[in-house]
N, C-alpha and C. Protein backbone atom coordinates (compact mmCIF):
# COMPACT_ATOMS: atom_id res chain seq x y z
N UNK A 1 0.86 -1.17 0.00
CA UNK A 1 0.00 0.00 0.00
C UNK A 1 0.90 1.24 0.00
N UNK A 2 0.59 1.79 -0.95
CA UNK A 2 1.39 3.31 -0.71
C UNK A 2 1.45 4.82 0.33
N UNK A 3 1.98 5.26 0.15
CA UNK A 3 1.33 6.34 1.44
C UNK A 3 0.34 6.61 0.95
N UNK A 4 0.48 7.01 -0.26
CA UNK A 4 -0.84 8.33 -0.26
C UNK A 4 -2.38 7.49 0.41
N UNK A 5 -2.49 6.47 -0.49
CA UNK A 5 -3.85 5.51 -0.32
C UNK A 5 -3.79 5.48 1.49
N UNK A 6 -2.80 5.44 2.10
CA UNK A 6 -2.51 5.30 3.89
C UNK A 6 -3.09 6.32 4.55
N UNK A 7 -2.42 7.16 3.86
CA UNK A 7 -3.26 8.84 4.37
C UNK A 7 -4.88 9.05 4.02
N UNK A 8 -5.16 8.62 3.02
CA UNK A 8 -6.76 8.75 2.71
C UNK A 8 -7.60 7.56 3.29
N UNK A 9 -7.05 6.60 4.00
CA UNK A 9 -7.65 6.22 4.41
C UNK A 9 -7.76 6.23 5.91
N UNK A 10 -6.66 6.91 6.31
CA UNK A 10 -6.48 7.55 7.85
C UNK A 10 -7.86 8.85 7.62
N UNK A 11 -7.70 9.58 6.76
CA UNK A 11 -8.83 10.74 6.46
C UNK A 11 -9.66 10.07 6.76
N UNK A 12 -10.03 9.25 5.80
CA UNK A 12 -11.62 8.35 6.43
C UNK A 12 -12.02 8.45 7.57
N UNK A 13 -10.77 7.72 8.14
CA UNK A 13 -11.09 7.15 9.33
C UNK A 13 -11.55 7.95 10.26
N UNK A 14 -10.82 8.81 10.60
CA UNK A 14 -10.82 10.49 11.26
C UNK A 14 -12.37 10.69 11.22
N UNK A 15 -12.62 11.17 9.77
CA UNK A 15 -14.12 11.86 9.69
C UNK A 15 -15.01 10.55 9.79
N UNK A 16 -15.06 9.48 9.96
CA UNK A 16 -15.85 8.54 10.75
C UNK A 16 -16.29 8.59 12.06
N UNK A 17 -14.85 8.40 12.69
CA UNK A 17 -14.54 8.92 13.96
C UNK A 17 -15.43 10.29 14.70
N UNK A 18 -14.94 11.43 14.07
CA UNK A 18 -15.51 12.81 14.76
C UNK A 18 -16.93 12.79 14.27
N UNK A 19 -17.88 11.71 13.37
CA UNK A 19 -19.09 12.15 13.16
C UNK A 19 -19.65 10.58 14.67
N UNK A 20 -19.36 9.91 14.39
CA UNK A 20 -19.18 8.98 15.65
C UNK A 20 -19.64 10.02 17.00
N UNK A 21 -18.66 10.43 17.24
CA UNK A 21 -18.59 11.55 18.08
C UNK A 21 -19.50 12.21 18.56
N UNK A 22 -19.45 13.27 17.27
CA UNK A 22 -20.89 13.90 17.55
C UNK A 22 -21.85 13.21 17.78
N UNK A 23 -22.27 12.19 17.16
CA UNK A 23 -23.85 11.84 17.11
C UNK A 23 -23.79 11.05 18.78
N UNK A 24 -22.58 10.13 19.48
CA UNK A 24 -22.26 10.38 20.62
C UNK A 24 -22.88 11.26 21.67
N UNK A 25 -22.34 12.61 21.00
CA UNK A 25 -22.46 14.15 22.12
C UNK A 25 -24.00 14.63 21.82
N UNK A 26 -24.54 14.42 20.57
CA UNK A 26 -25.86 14.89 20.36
C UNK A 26 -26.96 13.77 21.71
N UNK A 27 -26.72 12.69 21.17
CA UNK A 27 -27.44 11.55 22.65
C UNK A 27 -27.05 11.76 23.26
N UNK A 28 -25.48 12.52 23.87
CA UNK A 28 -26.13 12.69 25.85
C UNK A 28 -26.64 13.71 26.10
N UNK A 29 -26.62 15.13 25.28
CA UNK A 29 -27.84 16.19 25.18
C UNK A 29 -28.84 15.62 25.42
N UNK A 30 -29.37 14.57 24.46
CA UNK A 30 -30.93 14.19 24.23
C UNK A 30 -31.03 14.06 25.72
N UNK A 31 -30.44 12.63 26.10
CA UNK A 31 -30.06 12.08 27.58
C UNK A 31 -30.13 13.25 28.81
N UNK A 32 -29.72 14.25 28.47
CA UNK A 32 -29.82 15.93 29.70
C UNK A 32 -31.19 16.13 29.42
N UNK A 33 -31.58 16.52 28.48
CA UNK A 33 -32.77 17.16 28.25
C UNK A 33 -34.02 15.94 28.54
N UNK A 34 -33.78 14.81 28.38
CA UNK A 34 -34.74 14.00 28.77
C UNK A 34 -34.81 13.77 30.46
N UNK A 35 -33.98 13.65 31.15
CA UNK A 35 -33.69 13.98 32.13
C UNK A 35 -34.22 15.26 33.04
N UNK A 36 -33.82 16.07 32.21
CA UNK A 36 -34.73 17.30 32.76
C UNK A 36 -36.19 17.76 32.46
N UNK A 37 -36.41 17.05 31.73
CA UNK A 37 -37.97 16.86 31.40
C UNK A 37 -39.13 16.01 32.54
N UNK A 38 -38.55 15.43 33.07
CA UNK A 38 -39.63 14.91 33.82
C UNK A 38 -40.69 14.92 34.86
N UNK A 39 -40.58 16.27 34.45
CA UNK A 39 -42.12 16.88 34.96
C UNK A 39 -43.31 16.65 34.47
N UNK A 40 -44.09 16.81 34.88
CA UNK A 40 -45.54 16.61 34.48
C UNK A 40 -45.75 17.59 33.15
N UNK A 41 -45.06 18.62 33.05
CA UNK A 41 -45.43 19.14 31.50
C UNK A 41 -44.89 19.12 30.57
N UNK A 42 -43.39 18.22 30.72
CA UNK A 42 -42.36 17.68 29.90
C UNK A 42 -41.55 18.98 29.05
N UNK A 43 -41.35 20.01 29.87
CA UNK A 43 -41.00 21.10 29.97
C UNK A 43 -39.66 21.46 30.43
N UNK A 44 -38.58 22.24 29.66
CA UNK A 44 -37.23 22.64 30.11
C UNK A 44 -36.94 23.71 29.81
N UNK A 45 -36.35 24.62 31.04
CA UNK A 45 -35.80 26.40 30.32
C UNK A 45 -34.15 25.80 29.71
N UNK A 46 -34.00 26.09 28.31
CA UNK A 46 -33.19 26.04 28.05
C UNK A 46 -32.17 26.28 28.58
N UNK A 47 -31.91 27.11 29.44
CA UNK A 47 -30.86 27.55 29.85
C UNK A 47 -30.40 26.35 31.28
N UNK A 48 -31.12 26.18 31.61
CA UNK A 48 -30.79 24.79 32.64
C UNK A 48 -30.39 23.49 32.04
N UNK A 49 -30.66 23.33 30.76
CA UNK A 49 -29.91 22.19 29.72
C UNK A 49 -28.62 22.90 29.81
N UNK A 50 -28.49 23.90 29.25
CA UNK A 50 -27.31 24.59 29.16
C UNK A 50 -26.45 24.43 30.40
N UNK A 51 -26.64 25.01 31.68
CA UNK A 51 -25.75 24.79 32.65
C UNK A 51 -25.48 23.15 33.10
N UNK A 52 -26.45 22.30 33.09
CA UNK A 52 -26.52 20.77 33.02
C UNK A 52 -25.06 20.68 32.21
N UNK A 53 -25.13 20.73 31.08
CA UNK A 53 -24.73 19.55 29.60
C UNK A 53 -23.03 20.64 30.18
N UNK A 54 -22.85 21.64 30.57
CA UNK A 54 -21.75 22.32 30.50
C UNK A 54 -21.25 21.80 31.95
N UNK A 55 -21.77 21.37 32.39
CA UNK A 55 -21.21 20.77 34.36
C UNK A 55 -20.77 19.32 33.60
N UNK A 56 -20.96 18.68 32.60
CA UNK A 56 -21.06 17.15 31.88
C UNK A 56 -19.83 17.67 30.80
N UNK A 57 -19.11 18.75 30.89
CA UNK A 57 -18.01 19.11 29.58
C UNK A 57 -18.26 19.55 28.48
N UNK A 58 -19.74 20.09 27.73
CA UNK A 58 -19.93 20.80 26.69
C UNK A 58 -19.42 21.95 27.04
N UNK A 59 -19.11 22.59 25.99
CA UNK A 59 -18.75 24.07 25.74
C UNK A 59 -20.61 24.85 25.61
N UNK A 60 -20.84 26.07 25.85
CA UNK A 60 -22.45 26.76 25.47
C UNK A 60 -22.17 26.35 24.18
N UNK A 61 -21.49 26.67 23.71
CA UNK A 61 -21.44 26.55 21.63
C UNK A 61 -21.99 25.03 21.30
N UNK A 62 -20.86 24.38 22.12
CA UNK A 62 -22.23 22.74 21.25
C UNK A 62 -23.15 22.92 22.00
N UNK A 63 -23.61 23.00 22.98
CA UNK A 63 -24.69 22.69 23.86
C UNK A 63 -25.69 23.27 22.32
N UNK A 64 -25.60 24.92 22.01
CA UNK A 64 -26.35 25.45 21.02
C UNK A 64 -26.11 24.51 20.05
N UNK A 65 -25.18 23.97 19.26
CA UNK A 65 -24.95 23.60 18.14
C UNK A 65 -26.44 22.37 17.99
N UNK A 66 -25.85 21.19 18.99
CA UNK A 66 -26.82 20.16 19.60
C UNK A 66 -27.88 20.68 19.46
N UNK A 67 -28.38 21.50 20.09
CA UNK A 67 -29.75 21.34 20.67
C UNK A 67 -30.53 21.95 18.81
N UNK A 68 -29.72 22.98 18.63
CA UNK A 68 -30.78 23.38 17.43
C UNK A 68 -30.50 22.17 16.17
N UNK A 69 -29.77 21.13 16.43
CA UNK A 69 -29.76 19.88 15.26
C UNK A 69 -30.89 19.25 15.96
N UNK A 70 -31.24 18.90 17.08
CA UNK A 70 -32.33 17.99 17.37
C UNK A 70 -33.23 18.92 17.24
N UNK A 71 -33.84 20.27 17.17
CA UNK A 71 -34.87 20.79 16.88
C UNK A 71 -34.86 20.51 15.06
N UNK A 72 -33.40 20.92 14.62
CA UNK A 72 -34.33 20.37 13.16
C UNK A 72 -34.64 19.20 12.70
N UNK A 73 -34.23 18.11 13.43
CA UNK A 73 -34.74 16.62 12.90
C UNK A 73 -35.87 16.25 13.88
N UNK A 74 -36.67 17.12 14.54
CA UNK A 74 -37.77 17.48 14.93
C UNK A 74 -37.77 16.76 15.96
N UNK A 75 -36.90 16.16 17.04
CA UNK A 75 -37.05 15.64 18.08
C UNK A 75 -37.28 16.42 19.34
N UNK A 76 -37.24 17.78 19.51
CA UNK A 76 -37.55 18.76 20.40
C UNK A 76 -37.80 19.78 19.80
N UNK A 77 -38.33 20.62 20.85
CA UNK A 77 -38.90 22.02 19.87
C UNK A 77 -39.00 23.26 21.16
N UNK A 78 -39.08 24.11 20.66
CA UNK A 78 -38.87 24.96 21.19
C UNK A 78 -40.54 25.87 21.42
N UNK A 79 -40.97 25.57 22.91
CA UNK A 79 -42.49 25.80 23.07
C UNK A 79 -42.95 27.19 23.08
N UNK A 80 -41.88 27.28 23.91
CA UNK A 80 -42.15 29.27 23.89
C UNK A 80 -40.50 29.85 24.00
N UNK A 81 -40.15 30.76 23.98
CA UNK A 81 -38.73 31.61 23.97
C UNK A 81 -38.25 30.81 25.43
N UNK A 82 -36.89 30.13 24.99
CA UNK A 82 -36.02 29.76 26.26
C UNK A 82 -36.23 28.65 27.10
N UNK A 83 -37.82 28.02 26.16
CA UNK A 83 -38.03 26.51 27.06
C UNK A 83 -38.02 25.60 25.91
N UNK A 84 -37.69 24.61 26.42
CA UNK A 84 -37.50 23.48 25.13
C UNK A 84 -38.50 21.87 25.94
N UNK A 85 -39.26 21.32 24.87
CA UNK A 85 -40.19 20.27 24.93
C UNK A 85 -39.93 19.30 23.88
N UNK A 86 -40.13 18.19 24.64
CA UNK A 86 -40.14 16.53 23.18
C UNK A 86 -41.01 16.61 22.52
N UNK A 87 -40.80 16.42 21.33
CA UNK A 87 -41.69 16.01 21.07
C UNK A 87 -42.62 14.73 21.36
């Protein structure tokens, strides 16, 4: 095997890896926010996901990144300004 083909397939590997990852970091969001949902109105102020998922090692930036990918593949939503609900 030559380098080059070695290196592109190290690339692969890599961006396998970091999407691995994410989708990883996106489920233990879900995992916070489900968690913090278990109230009777299945109700969360965003901002308490936020301090949660950041005491657990997110940065605010993924915490945001996360949360608005699961609002667009419609698994949460955003009920009123600053609270977030399952759908």
């Amino acid at each position: 095997m030559d380098f080059k083909k070695l290196m592109e397939y190290q690339s692969m590997l890599q961006k396998r890896l970091r999407k691995e990852q994410q989708v990883d970091k996106k489920i233990e969001l879900l995992s916070i926010v489900n968690h913090l949902t278990s109230g009777p109105r299945n109700i969360v102020q965003k901002e308490q996901v936020i301090v949660e998922a950041t005491s657990r090692g997110f940065t605010a930036d993924e915490v945001d990144i996360y949360l608005d990918r699961l609002i667009k593949e419609n698994i949460i939503y955003e009920s009123s300004p600053g609270y977030l609900k399952k759908k």
